[in-house]
Protein backbone atom coordinates (compact mmCIF):
# COMPACT_ATOMS: atom_id res chain seq x y z
CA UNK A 1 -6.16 -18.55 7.82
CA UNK A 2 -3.62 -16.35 6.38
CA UNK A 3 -4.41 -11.89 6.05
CA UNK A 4 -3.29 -10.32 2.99
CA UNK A 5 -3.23 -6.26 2.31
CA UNK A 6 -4.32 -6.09 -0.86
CA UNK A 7 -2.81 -2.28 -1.50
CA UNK A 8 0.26 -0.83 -3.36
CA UNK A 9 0.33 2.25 -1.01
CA UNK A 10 3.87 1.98 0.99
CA UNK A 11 2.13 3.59 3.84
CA UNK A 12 -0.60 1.28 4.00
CA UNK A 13 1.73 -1.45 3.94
CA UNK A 14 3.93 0.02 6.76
CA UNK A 15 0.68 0.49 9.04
CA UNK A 16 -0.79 -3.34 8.01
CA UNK A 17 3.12 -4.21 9.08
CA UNK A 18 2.71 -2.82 12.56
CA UNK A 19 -0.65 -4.81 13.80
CA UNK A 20 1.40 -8.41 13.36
CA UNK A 21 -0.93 -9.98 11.88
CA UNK A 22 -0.80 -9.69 7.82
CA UNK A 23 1.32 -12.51 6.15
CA UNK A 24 1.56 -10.43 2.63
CA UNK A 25 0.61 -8.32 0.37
CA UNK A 26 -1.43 -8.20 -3.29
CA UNK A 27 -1.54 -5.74 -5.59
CA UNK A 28 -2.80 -5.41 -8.76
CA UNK A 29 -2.06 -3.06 -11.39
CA UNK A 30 -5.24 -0.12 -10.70
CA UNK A 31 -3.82 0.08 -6.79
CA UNK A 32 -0.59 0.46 -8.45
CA UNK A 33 -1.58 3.59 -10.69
CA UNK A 34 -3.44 5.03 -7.20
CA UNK A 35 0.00 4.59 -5.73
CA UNK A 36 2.10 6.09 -8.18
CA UNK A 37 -1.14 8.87 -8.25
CA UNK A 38 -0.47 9.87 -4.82
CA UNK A 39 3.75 9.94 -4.67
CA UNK A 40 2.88 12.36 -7.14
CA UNK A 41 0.42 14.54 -5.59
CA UNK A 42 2.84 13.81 -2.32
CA UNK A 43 5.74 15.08 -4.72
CA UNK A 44 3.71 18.28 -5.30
CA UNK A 45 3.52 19.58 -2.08
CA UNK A 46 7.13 19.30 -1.38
């Protein structure tokens, strides 16, 4: 059995990364607009 993140969020990735245990990651194009959403926000408070 293989574990897929299925996210576009770098952090997410980063933290799925860490466990050992994911062998890749989906995405699709609404998690991609959430990501892109929140570097913006992130962007923002800087």
């Amino acid at each position: 059995m293989q574990i897929f993140v299925d996210t576009a969020d770098l952090d997410e990735i980063k933290e799925a990364k860490k466990w050992g245990i994911v062998d890749g990651v989906t995405t699709n194009p609404s998690l991609i607009k959430k990501a892109v959403e929140k570097l913006k926000s992130r962007g923002m408070e800087i």
